[in-house]
Protein backbone atom coordinates (compact mmCIF):
# COMPACT_ATOMS: atom_id res chain seq x y z
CA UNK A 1 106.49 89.58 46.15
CA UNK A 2 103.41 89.02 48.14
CA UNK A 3 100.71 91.07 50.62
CA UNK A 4 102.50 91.60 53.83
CA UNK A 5 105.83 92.44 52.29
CA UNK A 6 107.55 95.47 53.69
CA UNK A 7 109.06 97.14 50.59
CA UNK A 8 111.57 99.79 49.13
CA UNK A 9 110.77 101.77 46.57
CA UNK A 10 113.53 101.85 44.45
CA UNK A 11 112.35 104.41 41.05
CA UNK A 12 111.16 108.03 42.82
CA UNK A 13 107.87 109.52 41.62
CA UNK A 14 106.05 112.95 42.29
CA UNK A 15 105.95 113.12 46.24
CA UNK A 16 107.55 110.27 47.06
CA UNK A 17 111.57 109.57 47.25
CA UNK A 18 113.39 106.62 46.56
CA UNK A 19 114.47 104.63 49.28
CA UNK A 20 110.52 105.05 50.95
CA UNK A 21 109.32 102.13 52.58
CA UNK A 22 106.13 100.74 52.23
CA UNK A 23 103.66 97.49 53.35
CA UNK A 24 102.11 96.05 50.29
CA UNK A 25 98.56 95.49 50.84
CA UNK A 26 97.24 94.16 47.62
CA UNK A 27 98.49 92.98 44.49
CA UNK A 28 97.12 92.56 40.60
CA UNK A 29 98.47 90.74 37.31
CA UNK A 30 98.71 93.35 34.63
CA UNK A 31 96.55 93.35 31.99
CA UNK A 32 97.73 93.70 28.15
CA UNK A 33 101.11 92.98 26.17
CA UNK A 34 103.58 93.23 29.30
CA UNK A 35 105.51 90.33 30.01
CA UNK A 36 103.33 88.43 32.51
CA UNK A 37 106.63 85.56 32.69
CA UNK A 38 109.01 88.18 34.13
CA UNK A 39 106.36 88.33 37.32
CA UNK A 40 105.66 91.76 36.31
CA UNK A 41 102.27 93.10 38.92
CA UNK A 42 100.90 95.91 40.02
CA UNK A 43 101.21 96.05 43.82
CA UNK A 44 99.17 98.43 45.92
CA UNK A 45 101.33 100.22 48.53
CA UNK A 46 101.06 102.19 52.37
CA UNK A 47 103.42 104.02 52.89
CA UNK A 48 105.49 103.95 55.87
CA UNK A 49 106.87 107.82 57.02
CA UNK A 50 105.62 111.19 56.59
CA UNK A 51 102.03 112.62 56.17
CA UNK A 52 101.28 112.64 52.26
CA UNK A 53 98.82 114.88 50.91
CA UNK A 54 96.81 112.54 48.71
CA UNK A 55 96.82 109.23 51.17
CA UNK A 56 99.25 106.58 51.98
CA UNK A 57 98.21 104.10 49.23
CA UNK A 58 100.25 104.19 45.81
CA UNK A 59 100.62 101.60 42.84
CA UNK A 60 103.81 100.54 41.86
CA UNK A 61 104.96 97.98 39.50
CA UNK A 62 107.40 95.16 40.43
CA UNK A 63 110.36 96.23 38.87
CA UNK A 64 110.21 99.44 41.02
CA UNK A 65 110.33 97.82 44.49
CA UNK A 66 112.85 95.68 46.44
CA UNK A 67 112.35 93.29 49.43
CA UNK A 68 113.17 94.32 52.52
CA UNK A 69 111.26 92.36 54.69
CA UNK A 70 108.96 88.86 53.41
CA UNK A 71 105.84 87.85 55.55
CA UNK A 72 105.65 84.39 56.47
């Protein structure tokens, strides 16, 4: 996964459903123990649909999202 991937959030958190889309904007190696091999990154998100009440940007890990759409 790069920036300008459209995205599906697979995992649902407070506010937001599985199965929201979303344009990743930036993205981050973790930092720590976590198994940097598997690809595993922090991706920062805008969410595509409805008005949400703290802002359209969320972090979400790699193993949370799925492809949709890869930029070129």
């Amino acid at each position: 996964m790069k920036v300008g991937n459209l995205v599906r959030i697979t995992r649902a958190s407070i506010g937001v459903p599985a199965g929201t889309m979303g344009l990743i904007l930036s993205s981050y190696e973790t930092r720590g123990d976590y198994d940097t091999a598997a690809g595993e990154k922090i991706h920062i998100l805008q969410l595509i649909g409805s008005s949400f009440p703290w802002g359209q940007n969320r972090r979400y890990l790699t193993r949370d999202l799925e492809v949709i759409n890869e930029s070129r």
